[in-house]
N, C-alpha and C. Protein backbone atom coordinates (compact mmCIF):
# COMPACT_ATOMS: atom_id res chain seq x y z
N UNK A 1 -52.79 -58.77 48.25
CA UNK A 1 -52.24 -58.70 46.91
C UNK A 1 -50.80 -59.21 46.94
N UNK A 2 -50.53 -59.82 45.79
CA UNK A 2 -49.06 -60.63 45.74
C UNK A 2 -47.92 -59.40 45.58
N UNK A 3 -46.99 -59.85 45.99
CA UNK A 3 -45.67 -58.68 45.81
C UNK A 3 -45.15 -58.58 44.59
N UNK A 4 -45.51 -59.55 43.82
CA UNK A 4 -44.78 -59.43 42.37
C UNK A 4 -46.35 -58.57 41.79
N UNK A 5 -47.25 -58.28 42.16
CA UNK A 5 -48.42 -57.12 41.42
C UNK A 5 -48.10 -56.05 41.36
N UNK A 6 -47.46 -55.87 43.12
CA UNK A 6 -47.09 -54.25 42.87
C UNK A 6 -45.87 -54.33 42.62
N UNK A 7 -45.21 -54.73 41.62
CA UNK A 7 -43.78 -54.68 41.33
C UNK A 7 -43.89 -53.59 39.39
N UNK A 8 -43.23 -52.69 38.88
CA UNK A 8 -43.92 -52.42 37.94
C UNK A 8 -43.30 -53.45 36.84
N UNK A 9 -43.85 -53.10 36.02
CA UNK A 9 -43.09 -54.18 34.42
C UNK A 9 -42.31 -54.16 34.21
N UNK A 10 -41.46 -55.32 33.42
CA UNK A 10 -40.51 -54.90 32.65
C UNK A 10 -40.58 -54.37 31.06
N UNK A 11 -42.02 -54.74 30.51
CA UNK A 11 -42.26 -54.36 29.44
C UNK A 11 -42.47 -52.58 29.16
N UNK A 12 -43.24 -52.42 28.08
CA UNK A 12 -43.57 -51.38 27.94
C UNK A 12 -44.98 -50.84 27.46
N UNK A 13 -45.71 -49.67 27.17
CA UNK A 13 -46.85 -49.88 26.88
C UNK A 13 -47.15 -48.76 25.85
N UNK A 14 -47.91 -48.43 24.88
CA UNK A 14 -48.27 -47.04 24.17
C UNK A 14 -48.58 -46.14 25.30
N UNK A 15 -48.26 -44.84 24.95
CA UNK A 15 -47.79 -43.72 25.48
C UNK A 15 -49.05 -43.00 25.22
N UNK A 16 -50.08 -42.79 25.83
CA UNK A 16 -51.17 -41.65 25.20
C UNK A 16 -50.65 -39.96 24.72
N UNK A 17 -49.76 -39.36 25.23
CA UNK A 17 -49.34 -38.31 25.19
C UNK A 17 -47.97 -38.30 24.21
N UNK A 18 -47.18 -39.16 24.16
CA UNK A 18 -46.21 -39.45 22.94
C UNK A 18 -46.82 -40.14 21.64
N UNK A 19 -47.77 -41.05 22.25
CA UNK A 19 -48.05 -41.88 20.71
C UNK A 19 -47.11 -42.94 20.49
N UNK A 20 -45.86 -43.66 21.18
CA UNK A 20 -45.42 -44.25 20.98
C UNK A 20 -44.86 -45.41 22.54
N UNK A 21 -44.21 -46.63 22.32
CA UNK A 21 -44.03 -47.50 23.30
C UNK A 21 -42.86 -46.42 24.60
N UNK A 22 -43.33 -46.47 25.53
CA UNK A 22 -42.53 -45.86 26.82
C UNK A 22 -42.70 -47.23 28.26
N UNK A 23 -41.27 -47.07 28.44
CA UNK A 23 -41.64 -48.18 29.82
C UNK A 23 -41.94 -47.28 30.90
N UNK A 24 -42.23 -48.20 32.25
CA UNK A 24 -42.27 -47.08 33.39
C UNK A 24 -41.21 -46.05 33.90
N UNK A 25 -40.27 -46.89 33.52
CA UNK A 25 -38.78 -45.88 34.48
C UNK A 25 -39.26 -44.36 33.53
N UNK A 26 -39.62 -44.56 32.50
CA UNK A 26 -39.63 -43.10 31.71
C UNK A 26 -41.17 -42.39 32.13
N UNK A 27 -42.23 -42.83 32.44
CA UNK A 27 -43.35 -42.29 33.28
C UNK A 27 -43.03 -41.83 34.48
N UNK A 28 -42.28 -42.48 35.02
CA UNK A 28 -41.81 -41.83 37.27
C UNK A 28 -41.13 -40.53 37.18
N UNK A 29 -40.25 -40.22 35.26
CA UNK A 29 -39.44 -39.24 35.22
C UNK A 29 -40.10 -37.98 34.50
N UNK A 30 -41.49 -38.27 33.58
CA UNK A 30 -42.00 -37.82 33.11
C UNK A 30 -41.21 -36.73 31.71
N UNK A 31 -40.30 -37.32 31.54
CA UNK A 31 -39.49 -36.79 30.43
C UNK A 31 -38.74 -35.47 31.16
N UNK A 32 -37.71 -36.12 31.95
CA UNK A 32 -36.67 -34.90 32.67
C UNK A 32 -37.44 -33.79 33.74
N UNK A 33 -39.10 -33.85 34.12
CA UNK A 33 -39.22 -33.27 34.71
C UNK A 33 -39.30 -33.23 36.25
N UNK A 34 -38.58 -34.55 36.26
CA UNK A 34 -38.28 -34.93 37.71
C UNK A 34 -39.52 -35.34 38.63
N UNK A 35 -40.67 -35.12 37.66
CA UNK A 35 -41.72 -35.88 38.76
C UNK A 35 -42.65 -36.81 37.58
N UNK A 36 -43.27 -37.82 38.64
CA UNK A 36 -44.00 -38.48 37.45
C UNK A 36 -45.16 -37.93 37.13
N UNK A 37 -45.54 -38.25 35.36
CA UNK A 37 -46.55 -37.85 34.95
C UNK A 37 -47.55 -38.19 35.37
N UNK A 38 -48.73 -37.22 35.02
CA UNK A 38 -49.66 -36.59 35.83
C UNK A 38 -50.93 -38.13 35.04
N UNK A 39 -50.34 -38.73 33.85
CA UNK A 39 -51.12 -39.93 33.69
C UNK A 39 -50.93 -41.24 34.20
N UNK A 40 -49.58 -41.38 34.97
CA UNK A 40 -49.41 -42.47 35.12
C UNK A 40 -50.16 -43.22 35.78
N UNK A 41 -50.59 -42.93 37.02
CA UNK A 41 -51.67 -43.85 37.60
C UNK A 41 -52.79 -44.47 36.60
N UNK A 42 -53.24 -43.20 35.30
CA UNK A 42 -54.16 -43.82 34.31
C UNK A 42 -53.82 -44.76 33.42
N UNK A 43 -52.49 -44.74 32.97
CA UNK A 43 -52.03 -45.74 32.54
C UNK A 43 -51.83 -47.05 32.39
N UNK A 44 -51.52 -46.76 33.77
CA UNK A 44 -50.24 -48.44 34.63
C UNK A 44 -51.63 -49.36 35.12
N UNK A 45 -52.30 -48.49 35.70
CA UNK A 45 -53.65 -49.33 36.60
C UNK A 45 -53.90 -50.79 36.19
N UNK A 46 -53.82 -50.93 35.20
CA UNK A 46 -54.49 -52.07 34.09
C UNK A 46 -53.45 -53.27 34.63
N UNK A 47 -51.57 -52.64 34.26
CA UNK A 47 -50.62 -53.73 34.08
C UNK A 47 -50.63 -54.13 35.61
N UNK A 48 -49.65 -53.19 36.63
CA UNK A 48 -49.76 -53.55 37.62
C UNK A 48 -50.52 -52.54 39.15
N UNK A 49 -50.29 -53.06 40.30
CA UNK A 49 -51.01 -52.47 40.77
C UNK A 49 -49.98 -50.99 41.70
N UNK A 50 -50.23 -49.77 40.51
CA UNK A 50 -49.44 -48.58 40.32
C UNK A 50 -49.77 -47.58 41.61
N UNK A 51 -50.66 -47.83 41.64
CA UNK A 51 -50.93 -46.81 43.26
C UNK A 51 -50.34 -47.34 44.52
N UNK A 52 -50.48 -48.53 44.64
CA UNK A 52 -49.37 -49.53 46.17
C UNK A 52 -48.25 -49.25 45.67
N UNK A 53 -47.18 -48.94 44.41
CA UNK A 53 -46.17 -48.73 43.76
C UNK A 53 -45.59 -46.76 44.64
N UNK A 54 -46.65 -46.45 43.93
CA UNK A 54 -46.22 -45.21 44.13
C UNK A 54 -46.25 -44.45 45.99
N UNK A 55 -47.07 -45.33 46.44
CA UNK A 55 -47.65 -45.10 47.89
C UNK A 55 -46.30 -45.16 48.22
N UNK A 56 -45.67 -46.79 47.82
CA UNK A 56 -44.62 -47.53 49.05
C UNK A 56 -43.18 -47.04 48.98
N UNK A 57 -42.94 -46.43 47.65
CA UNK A 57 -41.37 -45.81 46.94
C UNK A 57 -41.70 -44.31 47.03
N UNK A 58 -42.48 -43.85 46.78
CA UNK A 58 -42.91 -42.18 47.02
C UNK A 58 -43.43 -41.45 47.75
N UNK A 59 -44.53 -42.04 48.75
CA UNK A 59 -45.16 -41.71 49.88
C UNK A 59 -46.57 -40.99 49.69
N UNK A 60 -47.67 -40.90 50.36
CA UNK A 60 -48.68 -40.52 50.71
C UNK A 60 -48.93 -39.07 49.49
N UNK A 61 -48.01 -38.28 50.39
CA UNK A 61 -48.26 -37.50 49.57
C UNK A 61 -48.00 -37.40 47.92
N UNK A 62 -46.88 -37.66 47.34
CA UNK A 62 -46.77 -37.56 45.87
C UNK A 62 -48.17 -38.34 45.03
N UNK A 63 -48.46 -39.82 45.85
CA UNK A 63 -49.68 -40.24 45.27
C UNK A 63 -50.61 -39.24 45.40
N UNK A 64 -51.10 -38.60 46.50
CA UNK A 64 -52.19 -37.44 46.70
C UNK A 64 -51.83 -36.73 45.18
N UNK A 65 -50.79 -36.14 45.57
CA UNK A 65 -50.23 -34.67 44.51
C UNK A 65 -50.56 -35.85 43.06
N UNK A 66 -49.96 -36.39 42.53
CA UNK A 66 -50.50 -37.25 41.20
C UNK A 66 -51.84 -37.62 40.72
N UNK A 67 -52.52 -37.99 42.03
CA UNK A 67 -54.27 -38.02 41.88
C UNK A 67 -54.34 -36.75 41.70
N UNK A 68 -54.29 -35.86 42.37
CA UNK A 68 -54.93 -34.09 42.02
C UNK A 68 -54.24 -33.41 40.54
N UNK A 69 -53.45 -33.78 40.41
CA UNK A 69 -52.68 -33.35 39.42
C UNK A 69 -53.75 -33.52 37.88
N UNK A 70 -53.60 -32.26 36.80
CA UNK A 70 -54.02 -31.98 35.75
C UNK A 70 -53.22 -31.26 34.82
N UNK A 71 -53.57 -32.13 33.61
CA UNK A 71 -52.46 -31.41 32.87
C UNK A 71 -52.61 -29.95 32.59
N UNK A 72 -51.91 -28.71 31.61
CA UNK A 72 -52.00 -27.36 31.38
C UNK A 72 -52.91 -27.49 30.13
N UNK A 73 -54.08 -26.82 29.91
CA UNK A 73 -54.75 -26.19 28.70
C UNK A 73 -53.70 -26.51 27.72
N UNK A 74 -54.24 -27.24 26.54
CA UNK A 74 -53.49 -27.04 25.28
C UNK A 74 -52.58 -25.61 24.72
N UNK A 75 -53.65 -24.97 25.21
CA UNK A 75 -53.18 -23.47 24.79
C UNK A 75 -52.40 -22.46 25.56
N UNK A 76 -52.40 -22.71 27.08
CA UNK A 76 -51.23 -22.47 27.72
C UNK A 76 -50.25 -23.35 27.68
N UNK A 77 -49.86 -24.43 27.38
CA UNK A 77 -48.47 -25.14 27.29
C UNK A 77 -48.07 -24.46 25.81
N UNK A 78 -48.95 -24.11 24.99
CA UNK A 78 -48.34 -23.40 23.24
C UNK A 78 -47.76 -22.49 24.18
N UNK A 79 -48.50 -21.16 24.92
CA UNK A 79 -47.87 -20.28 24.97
C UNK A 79 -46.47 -20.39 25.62
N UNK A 80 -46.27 -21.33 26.21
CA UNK A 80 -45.30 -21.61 27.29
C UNK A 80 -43.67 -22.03 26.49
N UNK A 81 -44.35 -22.68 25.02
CA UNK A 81 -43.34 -23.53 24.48
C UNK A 81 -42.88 -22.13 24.00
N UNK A 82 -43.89 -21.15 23.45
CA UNK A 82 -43.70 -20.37 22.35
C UNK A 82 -42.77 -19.51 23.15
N UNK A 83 -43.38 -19.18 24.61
CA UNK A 83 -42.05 -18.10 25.28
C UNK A 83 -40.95 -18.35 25.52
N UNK A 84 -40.39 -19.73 25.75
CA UNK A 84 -39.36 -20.51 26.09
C UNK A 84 -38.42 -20.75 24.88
N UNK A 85 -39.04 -20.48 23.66
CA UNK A 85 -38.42 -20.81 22.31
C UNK A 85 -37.65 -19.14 22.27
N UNK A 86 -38.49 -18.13 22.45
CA UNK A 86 -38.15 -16.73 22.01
C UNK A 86 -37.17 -16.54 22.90
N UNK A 87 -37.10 -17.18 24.32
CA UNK A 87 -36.27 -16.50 25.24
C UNK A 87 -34.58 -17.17 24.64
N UNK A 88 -34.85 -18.50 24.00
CA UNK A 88 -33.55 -19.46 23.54
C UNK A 88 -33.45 -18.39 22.70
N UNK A 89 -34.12 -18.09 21.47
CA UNK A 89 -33.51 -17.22 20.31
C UNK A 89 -32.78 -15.91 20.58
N UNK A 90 -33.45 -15.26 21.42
CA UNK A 90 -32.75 -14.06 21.85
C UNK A 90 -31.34 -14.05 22.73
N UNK A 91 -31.61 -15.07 23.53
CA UNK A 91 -30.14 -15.65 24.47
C UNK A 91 -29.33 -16.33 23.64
N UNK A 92 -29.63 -16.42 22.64
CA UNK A 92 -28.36 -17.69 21.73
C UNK A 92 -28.84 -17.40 19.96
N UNK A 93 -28.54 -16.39 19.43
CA UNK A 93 -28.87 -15.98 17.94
C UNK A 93 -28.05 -16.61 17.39
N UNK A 94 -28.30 -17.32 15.91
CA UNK A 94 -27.67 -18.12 15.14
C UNK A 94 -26.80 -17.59 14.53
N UNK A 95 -25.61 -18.25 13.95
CA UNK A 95 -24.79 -17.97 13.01
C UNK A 95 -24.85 -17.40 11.66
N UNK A 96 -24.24 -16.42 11.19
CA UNK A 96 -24.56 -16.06 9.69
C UNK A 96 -24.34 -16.76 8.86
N UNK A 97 -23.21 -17.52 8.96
CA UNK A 97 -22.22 -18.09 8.01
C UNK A 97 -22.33 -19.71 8.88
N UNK A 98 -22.18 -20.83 7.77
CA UNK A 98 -21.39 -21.58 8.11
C UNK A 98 -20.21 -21.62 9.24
N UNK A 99 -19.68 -20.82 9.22
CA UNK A 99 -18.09 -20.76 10.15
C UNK A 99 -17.96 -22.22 10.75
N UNK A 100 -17.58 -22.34 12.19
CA UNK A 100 -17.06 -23.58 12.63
C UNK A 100 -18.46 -24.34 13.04
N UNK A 101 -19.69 -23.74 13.15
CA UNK A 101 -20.97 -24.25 13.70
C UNK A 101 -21.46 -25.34 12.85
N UNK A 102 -21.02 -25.04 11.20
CA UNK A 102 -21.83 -25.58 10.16
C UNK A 102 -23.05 -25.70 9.62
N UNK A 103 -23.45 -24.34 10.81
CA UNK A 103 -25.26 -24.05 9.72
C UNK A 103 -24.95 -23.20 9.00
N UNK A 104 -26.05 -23.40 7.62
CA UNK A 104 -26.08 -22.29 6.47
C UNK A 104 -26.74 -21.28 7.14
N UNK A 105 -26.22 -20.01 6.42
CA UNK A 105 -27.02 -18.82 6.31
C UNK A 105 -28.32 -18.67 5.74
N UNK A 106 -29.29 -18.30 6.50
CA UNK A 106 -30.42 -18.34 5.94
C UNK A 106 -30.87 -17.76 4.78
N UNK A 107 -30.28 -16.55 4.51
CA UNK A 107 -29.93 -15.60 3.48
C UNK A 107 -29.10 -16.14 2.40
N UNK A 108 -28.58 -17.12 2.49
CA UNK A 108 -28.21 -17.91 1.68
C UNK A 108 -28.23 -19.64 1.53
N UNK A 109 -29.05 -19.74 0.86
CA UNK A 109 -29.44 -21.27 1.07
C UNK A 109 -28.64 -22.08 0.17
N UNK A 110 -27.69 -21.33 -0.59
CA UNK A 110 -26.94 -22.65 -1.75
C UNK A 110 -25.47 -22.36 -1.25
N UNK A 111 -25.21 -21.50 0.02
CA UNK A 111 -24.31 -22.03 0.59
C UNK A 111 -22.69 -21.54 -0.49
N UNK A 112 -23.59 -19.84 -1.17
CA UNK A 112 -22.72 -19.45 -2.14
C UNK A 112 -21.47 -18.40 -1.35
N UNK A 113 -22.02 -17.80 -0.38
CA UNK A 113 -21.51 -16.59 0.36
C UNK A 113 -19.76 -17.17 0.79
């Protein structure tokens, strides 16, 4: 296989999981989670050749760990977002007032108080 195959794109491609155009540098990062997503090999396969990619810059194993890899139940990633949201609200409660933050009070929506 030529060296410019396993080289990845410079373009970009639709995103099955965003719905919108993502290049690779943003698949290897998987959106800040420091490892690449668990589709990329399903993805890329087509453009270039993504598994000699990931073998030769990442090693044996991360390709292993990426082939085995599955995403979470729809319904455990809800619960996950949903606990992670409650733990922000309780660690960081909003403002009453406008003051220096500049959100309205919820209790007041015309911003009369």
């Amino acid at each position: 296989m030529s060296e410019m195959a396993s080289r990845p794109p410079a373009g970009s491609r639709r995103c099955p999981r965003l719905g919108g155009p993502v290049d690779f540098r943003y698949c290897l990062r998987a959106a800040g989670q420091g490892r690449a997503c668990f589709k990329i090999l399903d993805c890329w396969w087509e453009i270039f050749d993504v598994t000699e990619y990931i073998r030769r810059t990442m090693g044996e194993d991360e390709l292993a760990a990426l082939a085995a890899r599955r995403p979470q139940p729809k319904v455990t990633s809800l619960v996950e977002i949903i606990r992670r949201a409650r733990q922000r609200l309780e660690g960081d409660p909003r403002p009453k007032d406008r003051g220096s933050s500049g959100k309205m009070d919820p209790e007041d929506p015309g911003g009369q108080s």
